[in-house]
N, C-alpha and C. Protein backbone atom coordinates (compact mmCIF):
# COMPACT_ATOMS: atom_id res chain seq x y z
N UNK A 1 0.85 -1.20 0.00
CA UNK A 1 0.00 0.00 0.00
C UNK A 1 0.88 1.25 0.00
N UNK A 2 0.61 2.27 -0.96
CA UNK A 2 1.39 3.46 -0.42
C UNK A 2 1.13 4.27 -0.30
N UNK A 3 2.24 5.21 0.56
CA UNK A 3 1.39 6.27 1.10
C UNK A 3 0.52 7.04 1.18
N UNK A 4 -0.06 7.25 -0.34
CA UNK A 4 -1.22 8.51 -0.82
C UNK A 4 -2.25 7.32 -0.29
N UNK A 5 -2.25 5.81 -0.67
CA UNK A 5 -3.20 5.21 -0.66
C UNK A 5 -3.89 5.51 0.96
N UNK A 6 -3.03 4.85 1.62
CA UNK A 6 -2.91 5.41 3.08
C UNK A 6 -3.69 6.29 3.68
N UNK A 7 -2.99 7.79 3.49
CA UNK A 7 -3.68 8.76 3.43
C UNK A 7 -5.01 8.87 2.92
N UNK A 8 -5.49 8.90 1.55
CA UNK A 8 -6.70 8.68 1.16
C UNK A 8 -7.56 7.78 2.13
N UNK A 9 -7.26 6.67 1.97
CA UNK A 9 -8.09 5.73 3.14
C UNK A 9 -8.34 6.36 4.84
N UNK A 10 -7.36 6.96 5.36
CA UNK A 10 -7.51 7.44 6.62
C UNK A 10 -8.58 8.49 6.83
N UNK A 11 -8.43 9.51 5.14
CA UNK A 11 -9.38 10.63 5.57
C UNK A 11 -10.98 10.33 5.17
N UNK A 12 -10.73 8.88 4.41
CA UNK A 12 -12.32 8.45 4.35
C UNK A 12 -12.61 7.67 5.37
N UNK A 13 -11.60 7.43 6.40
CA UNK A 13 -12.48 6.97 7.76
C UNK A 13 -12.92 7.80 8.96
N UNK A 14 -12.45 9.11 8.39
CA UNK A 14 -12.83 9.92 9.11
C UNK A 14 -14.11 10.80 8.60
N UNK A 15 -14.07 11.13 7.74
CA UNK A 15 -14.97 11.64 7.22
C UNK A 15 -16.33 11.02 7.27
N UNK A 16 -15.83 9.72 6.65
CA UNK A 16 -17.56 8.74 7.49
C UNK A 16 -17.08 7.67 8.23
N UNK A 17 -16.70 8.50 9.66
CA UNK A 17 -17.23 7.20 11.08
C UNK A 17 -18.58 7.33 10.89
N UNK A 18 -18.69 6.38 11.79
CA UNK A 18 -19.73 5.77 11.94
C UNK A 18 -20.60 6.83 13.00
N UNK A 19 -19.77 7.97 13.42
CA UNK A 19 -20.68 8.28 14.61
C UNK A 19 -21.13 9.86 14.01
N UNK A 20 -20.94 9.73 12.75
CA UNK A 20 -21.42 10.85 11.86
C UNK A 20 -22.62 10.56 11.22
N UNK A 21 -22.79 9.30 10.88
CA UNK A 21 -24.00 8.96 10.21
C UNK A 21 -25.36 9.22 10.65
N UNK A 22 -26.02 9.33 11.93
CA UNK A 22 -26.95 9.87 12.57
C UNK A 22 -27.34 11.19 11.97
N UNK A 23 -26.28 12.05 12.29
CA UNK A 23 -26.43 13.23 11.48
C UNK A 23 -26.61 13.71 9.97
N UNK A 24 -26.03 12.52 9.36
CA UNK A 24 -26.12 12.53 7.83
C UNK A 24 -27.00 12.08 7.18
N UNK A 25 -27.66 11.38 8.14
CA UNK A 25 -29.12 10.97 7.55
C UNK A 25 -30.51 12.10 7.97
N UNK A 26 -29.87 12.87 9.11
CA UNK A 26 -30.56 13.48 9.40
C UNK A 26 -30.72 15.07 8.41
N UNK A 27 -29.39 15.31 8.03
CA UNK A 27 -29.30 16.24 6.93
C UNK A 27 -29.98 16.01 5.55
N UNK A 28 -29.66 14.73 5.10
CA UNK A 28 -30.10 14.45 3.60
C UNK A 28 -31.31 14.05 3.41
N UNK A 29 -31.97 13.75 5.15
CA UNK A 29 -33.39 13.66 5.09
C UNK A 29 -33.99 15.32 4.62
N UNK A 30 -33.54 16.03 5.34
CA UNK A 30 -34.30 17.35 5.59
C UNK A 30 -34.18 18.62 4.18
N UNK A 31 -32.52 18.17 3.78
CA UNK A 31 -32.03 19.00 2.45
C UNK A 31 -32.01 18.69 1.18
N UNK A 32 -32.17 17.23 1.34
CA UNK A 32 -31.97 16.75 -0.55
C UNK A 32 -33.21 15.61 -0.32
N UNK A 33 -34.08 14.53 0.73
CA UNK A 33 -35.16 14.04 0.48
C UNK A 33 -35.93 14.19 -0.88
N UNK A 34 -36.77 15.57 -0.61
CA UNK A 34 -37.63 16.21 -1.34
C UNK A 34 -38.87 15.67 -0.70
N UNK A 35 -39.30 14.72 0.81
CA UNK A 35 -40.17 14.66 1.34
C UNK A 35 -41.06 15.56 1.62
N UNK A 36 -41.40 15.50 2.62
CA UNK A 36 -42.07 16.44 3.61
C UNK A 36 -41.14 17.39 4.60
N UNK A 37 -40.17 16.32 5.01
CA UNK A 37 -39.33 16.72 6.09
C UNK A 37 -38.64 17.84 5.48
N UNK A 38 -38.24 17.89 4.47
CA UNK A 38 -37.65 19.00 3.30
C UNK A 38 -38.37 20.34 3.84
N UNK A 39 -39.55 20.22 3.62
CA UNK A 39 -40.24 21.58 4.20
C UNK A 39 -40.92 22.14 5.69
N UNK A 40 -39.95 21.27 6.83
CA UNK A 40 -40.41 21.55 8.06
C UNK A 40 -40.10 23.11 8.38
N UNK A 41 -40.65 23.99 9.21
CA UNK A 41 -39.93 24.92 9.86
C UNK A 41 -38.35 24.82 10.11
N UNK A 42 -37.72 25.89 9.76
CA UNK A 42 -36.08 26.01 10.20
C UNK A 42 -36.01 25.82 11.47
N UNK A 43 -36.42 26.45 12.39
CA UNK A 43 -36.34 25.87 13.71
C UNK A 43 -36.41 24.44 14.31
N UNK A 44 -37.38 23.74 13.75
CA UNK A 44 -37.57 22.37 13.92
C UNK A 44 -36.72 21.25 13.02
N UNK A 45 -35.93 21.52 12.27
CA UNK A 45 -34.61 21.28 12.32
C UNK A 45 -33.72 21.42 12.55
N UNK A 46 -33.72 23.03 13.42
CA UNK A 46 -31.98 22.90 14.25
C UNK A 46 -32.26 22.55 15.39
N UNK A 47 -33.50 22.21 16.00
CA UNK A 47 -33.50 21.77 17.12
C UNK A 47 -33.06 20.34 17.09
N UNK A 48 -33.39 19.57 15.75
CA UNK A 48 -32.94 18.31 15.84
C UNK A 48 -31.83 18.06 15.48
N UNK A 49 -31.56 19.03 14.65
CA UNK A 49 -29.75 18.80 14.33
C UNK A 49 -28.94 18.70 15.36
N UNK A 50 -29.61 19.75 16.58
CA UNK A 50 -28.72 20.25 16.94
C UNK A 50 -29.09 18.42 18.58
N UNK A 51 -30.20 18.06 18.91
CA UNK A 51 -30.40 16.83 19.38
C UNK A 51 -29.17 15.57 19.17
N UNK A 52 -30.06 15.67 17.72
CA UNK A 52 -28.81 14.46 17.06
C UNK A 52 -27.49 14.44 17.31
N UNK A 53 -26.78 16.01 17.14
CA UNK A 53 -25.19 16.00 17.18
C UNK A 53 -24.85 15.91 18.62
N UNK A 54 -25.53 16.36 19.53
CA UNK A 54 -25.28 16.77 21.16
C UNK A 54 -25.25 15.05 21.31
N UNK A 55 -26.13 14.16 21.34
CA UNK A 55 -26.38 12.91 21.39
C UNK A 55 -25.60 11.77 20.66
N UNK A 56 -25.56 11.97 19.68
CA UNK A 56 -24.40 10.94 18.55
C UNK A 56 -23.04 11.08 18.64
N UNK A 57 -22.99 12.44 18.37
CA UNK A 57 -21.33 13.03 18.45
C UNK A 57 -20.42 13.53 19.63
N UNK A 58 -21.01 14.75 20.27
CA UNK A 58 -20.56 15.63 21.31
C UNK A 58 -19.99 14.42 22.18
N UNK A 59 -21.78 13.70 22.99
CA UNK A 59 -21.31 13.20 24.26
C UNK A 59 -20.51 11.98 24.01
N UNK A 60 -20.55 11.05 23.11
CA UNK A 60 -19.89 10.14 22.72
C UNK A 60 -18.45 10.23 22.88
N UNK A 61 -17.69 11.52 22.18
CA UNK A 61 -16.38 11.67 22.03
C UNK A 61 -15.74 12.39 23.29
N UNK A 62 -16.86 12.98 24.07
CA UNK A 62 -16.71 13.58 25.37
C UNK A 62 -15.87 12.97 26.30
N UNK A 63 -16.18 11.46 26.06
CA UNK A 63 -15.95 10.53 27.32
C UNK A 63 -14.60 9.84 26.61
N UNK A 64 -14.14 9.95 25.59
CA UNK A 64 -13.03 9.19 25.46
C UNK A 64 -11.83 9.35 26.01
N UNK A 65 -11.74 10.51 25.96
CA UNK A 65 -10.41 10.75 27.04
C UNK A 65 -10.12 10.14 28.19
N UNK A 66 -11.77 10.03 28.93
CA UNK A 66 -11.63 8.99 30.35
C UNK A 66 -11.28 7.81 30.28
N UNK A 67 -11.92 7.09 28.52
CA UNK A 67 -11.64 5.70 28.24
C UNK A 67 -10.15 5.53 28.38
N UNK A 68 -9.15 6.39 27.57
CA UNK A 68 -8.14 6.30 27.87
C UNK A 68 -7.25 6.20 28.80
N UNK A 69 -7.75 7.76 29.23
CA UNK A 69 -6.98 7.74 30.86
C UNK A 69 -7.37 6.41 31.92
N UNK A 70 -8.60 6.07 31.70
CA UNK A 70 -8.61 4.87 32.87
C UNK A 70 -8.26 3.31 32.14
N UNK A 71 -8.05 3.40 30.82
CA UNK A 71 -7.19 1.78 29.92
C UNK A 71 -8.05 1.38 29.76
N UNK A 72 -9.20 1.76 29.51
CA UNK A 72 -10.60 1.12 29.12
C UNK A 72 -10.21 1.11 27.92
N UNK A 73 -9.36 1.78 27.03
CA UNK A 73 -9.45 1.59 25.52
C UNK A 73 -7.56 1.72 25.42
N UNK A 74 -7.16 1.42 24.15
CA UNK A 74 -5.63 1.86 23.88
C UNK A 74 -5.86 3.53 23.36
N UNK A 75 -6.37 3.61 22.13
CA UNK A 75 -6.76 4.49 21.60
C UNK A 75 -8.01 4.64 21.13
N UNK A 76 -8.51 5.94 20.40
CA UNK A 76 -9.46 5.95 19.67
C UNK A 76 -10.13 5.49 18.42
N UNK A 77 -9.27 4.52 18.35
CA UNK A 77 -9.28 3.30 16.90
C UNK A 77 -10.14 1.89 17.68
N UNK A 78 -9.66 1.87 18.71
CA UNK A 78 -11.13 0.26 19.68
C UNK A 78 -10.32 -0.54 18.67
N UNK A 79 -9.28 -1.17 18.60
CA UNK A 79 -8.58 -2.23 17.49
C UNK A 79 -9.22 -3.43 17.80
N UNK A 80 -9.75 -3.61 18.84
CA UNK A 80 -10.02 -4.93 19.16
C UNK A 80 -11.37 -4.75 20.06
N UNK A 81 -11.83 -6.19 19.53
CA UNK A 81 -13.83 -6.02 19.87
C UNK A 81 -13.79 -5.86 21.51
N UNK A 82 -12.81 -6.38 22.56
CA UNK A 82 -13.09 -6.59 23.71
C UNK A 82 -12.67 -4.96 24.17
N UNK A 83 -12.56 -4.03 23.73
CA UNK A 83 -12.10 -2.61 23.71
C UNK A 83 -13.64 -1.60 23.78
N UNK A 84 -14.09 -2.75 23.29
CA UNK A 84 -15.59 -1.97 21.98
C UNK A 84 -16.79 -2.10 23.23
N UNK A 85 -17.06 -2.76 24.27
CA UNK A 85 -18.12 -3.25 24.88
C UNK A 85 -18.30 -1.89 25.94
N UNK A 86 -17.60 -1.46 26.63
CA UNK A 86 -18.09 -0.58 27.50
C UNK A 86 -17.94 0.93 26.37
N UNK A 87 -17.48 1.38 25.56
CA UNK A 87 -17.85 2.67 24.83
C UNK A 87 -19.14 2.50 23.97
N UNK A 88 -19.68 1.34 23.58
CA UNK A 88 -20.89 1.09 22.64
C UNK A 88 -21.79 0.78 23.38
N UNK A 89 -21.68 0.37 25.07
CA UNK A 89 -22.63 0.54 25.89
C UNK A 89 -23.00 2.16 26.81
N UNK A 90 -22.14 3.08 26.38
CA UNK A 90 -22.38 4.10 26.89
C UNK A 90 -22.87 4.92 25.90
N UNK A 91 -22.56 4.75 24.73
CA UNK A 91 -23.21 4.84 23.63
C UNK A 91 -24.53 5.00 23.53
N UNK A 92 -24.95 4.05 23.69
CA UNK A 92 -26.03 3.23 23.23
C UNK A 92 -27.14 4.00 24.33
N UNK A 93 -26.57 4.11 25.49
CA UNK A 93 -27.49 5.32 26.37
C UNK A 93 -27.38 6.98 25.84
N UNK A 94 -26.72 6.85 25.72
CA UNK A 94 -26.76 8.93 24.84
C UNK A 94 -27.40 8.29 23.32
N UNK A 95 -27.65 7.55 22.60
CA UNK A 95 -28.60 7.53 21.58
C UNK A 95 -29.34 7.21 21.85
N UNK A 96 -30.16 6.48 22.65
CA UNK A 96 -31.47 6.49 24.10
C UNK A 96 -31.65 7.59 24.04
N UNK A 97 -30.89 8.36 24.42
CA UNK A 97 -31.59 9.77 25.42
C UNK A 97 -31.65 10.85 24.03
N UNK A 98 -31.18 10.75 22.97
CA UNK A 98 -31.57 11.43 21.95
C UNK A 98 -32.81 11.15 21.63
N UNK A 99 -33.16 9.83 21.72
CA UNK A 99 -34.59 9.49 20.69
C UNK A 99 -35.79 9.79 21.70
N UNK A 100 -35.24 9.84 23.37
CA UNK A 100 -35.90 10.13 24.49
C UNK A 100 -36.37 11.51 24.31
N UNK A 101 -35.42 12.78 24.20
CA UNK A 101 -35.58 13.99 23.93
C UNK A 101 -36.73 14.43 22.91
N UNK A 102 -36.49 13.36 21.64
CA UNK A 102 -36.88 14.10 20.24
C UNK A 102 -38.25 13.46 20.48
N UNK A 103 -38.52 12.24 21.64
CA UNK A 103 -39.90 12.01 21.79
C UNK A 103 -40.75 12.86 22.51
N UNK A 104 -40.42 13.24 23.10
CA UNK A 104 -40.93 14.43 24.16
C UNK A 104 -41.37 16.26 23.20
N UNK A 105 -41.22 16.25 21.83
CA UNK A 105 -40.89 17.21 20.98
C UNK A 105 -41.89 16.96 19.63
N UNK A 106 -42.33 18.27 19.48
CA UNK A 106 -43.32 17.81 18.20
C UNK A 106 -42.50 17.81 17.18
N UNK A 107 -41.59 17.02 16.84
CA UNK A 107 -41.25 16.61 15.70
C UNK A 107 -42.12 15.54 14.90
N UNK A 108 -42.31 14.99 13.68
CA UNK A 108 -42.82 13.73 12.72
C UNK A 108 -42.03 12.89 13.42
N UNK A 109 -43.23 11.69 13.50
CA UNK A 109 -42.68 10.51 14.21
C UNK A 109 -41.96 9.71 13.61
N UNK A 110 -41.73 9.94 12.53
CA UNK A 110 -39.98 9.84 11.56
C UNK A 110 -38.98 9.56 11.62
N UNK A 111 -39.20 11.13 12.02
CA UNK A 111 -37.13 11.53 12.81
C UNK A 111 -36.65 10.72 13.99
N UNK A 112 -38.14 10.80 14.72
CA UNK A 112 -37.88 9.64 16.13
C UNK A 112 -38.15 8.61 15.75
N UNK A 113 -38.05 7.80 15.03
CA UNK A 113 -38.36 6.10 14.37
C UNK A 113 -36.65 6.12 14.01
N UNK A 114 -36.08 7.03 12.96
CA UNK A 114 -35.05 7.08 12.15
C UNK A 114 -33.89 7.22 13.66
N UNK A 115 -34.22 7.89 14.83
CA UNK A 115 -33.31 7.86 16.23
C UNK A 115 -33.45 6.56 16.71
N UNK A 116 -34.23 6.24 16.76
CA UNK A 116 -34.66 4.61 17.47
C UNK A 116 -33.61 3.85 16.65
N UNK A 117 -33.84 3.97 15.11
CA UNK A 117 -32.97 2.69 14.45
C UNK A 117 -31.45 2.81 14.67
N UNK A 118 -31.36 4.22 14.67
CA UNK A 118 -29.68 4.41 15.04
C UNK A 118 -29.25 3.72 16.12
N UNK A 119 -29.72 4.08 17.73
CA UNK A 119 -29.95 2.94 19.04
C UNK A 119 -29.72 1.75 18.30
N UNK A 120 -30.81 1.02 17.64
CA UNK A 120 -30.91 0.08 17.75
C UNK A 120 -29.56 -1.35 16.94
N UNK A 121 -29.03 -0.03 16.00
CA UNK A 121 -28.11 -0.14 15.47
C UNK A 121 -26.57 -0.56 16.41
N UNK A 122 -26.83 0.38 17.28
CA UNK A 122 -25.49 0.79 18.45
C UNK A 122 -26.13 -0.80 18.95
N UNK A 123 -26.88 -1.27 19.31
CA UNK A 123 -27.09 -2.21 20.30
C UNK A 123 -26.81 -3.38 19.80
N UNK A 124 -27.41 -3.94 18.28
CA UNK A 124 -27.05 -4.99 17.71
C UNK A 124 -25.50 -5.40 17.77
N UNK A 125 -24.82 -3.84 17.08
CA UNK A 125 -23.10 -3.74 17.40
C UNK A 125 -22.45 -4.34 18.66
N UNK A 126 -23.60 -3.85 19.84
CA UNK A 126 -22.67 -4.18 21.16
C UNK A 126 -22.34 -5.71 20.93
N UNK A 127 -23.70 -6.35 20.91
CA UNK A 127 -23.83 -8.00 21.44
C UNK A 127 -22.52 -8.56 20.01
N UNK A 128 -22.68 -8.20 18.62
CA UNK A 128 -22.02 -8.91 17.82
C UNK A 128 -20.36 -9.01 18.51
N UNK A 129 -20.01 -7.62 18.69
CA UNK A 129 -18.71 -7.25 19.51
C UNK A 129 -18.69 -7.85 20.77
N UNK A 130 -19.32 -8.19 21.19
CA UNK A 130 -18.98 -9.57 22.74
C UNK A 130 -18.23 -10.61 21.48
N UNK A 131 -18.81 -11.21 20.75
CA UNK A 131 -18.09 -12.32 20.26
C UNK A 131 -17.10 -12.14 19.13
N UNK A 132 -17.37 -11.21 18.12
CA UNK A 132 -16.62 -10.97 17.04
C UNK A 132 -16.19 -9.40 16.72
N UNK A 133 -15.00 -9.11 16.25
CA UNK A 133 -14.45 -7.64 15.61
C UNK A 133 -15.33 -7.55 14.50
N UNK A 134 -16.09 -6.90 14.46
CA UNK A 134 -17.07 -6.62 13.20
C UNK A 134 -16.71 -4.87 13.02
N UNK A 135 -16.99 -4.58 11.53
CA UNK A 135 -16.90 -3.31 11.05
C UNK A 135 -17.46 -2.32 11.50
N UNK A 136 -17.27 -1.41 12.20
CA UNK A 136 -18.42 -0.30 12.66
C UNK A 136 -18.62 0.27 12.00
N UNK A 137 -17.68 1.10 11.09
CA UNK A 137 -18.07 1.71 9.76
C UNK A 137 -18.97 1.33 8.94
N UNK A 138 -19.04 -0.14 8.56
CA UNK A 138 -19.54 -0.38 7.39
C UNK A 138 -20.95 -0.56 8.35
N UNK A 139 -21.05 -0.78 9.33
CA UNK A 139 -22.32 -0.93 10.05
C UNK A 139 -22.99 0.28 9.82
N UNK A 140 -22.07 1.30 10.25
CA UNK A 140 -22.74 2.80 10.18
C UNK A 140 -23.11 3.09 8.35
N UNK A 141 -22.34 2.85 7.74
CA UNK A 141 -22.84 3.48 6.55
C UNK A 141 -24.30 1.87 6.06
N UNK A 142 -24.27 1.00 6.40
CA UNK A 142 -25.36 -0.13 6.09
C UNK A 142 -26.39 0.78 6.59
N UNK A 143 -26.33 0.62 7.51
CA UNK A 143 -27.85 1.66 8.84
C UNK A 143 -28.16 2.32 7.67
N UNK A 144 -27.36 3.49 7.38
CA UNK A 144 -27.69 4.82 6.92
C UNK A 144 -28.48 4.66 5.58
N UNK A 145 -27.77 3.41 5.11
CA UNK A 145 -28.46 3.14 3.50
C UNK A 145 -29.77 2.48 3.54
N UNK A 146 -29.63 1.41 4.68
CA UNK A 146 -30.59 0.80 5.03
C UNK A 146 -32.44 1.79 5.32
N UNK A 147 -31.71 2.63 5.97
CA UNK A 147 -32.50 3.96 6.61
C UNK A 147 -33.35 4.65 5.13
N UNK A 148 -31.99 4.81 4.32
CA UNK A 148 -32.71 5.77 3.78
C UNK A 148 -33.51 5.13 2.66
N UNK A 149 -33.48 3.69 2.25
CA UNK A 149 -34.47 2.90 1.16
C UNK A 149 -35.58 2.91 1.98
N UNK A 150 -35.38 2.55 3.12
CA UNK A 150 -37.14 2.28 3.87
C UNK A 150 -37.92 3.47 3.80
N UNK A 151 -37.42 4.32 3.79
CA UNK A 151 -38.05 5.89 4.07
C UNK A 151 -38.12 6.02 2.87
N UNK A 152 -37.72 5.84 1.81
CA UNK A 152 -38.05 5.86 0.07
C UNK A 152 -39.47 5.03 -0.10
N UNK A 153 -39.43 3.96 0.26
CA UNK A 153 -40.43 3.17 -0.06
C UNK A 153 -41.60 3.22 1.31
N UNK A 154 -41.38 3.99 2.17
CA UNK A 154 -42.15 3.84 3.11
C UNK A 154 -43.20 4.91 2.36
N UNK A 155 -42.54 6.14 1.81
CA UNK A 155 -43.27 7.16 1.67
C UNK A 155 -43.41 7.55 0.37
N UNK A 156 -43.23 6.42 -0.07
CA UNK A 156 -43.37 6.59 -1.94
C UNK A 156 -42.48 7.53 -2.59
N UNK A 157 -41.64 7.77 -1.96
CA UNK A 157 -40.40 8.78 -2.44
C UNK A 157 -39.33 8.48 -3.52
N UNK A 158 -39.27 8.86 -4.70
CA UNK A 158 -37.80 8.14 -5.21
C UNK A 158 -36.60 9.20 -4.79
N UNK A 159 -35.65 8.08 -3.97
CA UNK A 159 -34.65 8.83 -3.52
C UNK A 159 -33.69 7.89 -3.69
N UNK A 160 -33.75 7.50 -5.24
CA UNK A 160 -32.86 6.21 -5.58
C UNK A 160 -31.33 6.97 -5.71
N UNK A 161 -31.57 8.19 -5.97
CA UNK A 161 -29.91 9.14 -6.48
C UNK A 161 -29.34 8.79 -4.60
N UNK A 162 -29.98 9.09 -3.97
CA UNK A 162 -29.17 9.45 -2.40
C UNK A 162 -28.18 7.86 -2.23
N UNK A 163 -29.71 6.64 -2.09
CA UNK A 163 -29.24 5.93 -1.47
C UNK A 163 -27.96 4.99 -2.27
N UNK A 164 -28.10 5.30 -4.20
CA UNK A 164 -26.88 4.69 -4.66
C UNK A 164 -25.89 5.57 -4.53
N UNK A 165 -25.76 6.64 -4.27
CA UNK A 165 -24.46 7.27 -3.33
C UNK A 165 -23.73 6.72 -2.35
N UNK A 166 -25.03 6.33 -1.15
CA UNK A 166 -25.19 6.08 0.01
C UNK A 166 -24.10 4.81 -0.84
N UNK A 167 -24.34 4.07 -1.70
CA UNK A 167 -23.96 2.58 -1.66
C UNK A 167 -22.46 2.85 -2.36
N UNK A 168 -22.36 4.11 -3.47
CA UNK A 168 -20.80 3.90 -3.16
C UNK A 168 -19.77 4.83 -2.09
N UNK A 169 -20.95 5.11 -1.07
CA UNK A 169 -19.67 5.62 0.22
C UNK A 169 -19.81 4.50 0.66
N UNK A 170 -20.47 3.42 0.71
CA UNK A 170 -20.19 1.96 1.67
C UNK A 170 -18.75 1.21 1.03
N UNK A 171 -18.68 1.52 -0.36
CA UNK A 171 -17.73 1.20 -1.19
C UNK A 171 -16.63 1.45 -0.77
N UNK A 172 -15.70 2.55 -0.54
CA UNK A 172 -14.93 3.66 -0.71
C UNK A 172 -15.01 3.61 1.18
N UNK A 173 -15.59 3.30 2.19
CA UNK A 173 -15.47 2.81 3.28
C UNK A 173 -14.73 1.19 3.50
N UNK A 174 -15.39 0.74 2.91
CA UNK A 174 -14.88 -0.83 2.68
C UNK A 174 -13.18 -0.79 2.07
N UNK A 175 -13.04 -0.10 1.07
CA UNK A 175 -11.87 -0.11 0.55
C UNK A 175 -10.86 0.08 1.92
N UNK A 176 -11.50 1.32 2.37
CA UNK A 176 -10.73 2.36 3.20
C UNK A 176 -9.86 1.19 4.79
N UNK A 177 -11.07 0.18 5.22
CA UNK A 177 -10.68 -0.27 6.12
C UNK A 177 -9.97 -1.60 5.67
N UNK A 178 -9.71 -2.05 4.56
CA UNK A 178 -9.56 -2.91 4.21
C UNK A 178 -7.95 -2.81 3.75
N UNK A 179 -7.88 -1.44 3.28
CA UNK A 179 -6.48 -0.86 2.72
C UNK A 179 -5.58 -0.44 4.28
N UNK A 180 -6.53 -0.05 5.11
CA UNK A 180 -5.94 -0.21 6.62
C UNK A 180 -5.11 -1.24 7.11
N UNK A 181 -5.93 -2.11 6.89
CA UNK A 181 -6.14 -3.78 8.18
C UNK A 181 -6.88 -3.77 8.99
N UNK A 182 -7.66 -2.58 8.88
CA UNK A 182 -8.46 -2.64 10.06
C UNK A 182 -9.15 -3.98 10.28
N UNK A 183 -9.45 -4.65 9.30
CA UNK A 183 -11.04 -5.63 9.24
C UNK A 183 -10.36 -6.73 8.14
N UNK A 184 -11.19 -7.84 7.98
CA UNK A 184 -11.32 -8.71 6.89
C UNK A 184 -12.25 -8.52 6.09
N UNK A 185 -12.60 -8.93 4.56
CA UNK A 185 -13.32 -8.72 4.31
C UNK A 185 -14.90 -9.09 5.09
N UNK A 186 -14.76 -10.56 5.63
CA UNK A 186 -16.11 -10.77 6.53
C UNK A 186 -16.31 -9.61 7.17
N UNK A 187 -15.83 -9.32 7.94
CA UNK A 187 -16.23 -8.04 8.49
C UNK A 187 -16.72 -6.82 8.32
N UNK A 188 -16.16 -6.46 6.88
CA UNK A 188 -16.63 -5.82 6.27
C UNK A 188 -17.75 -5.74 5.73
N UNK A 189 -17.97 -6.93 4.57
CA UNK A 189 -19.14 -7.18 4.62
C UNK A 189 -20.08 -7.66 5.18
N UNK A 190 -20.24 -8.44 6.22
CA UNK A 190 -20.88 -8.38 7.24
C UNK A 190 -21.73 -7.17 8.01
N UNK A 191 -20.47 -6.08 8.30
CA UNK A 191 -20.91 -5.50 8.88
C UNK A 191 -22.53 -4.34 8.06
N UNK A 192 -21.51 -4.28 6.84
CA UNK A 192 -22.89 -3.64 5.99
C UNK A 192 -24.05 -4.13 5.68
N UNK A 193 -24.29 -5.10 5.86
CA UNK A 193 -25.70 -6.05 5.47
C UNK A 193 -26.42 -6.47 6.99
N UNK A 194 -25.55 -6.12 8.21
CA UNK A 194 -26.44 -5.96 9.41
C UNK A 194 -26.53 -4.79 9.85
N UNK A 195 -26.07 -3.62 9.36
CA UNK A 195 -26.38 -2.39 9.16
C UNK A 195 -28.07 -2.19 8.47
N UNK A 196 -27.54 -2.49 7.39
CA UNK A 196 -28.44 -2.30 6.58
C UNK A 196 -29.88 -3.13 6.91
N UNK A 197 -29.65 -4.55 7.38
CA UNK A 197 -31.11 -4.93 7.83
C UNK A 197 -31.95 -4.42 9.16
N UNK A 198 -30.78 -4.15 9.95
CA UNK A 198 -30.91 -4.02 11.35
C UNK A 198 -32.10 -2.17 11.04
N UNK A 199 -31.22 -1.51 10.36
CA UNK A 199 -31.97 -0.01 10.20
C UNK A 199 -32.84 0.24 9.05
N UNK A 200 -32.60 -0.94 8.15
CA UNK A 200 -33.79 -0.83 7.47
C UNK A 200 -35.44 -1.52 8.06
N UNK A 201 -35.15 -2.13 8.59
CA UNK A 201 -36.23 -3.43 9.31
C UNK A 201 -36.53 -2.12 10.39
N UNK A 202 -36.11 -1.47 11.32
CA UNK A 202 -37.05 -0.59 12.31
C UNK A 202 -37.69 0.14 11.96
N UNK A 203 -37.50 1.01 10.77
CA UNK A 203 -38.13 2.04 10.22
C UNK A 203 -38.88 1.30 8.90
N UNK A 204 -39.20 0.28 8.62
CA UNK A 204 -40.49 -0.77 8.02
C UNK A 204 -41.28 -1.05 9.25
N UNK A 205 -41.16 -1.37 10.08
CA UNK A 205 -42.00 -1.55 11.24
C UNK A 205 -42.36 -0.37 12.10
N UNK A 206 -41.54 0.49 12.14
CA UNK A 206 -41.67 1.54 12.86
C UNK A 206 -42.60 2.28 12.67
């Protein structure tokens, strides 16, 4: 592998972690959809933007420093699944308490279906990570794709341009961790197809 490759790959794992995707579904719901949600009040989307990021992002990365300082983790990479169980269980309560918030809020029961699947996403992750290193990335971008076909077909929407995007950032993620070491391919793919059922299946039922 060399170096540009490297590079390239690093800044597409940053660009889409996994703990961005909440938010990115929450954007491309509201700015490029062409739903309903497209035309909510401005306010009633920065209140949720601003939900989502406080909840997905802020408090999440808040606490890593402690992970560190107390050896709960090596770094902010979790290289290994037994690393992964107490940050995806603390997790998994601040995306609780997002979908808790946005229930309590007249938002479309949507946005809070589309918070639920994210949770529910974080949770499937925990239990797989008791037994196996599975992809979080590709989990996060599966969810997101997963997310956004159900909400196409839930609401008769064609939003086929988003979600084959959606399918080559799963691409160009996969490469990314793969050109790492992060993962095997099982993992990889794996992880995107329980992404993808796990967040497409809540928001069909939801």
């Amino acid at each position: 592998m060399t170096r540009m490759q490297r590079s390239v790959a690093k800044v597409i794992s940053i660009i889409l972690h996994p703990l961005f995707m909440p938010v990115y579904g929450v954007l491309l719901l509201f700015f490029i959809s062409g739903t309903f949600l497209s035309y909510l009040p401005g306010i009633v989307k920065r209140i949720v933007v601003i939900i989502v990021v406080v909840n997905t992002i802020i408090l999440p990365l808040s606490v890593v420093p402690f992970y560190i300082s107390q050896k709960i983790i090596k770094s902010i990479h979790m290289d290994t699944s037994r690393e992964r169980i107490i940050p995806l269980t603390i997790n998994s309560f601040f995306f609780y308490l997002g979908y808790y918030l946005l229930n309590r809020l007249q938002v479309p029961d949507l946005i809070k279906v589309y918070v639920l699947a994210s949770f529910s996403v974080v949770v499937v992750t925990l239990f797989v990570s008791l037994k196996w290193k599975i992809s979080i990335h590709m989990i996060g971008i599966g969810g997101l794709t997963g997310a956004i076909i159900s909400i196409s077909w839930h609401l008769g929407v064609d939003m086929k341009t988003v979600w084959m995007g959606l399918i080559l950032c799963s691409g160009l993620i996969g490469f990314a961790r793969l050109e790492l070491n992060k993962h095997t391919p099982a993992q990889v793919y794996s992880g995107f197809v329980i992404g993808l059922i796990v967040a497409g299946g809540v928001l069909l039922v939801g």
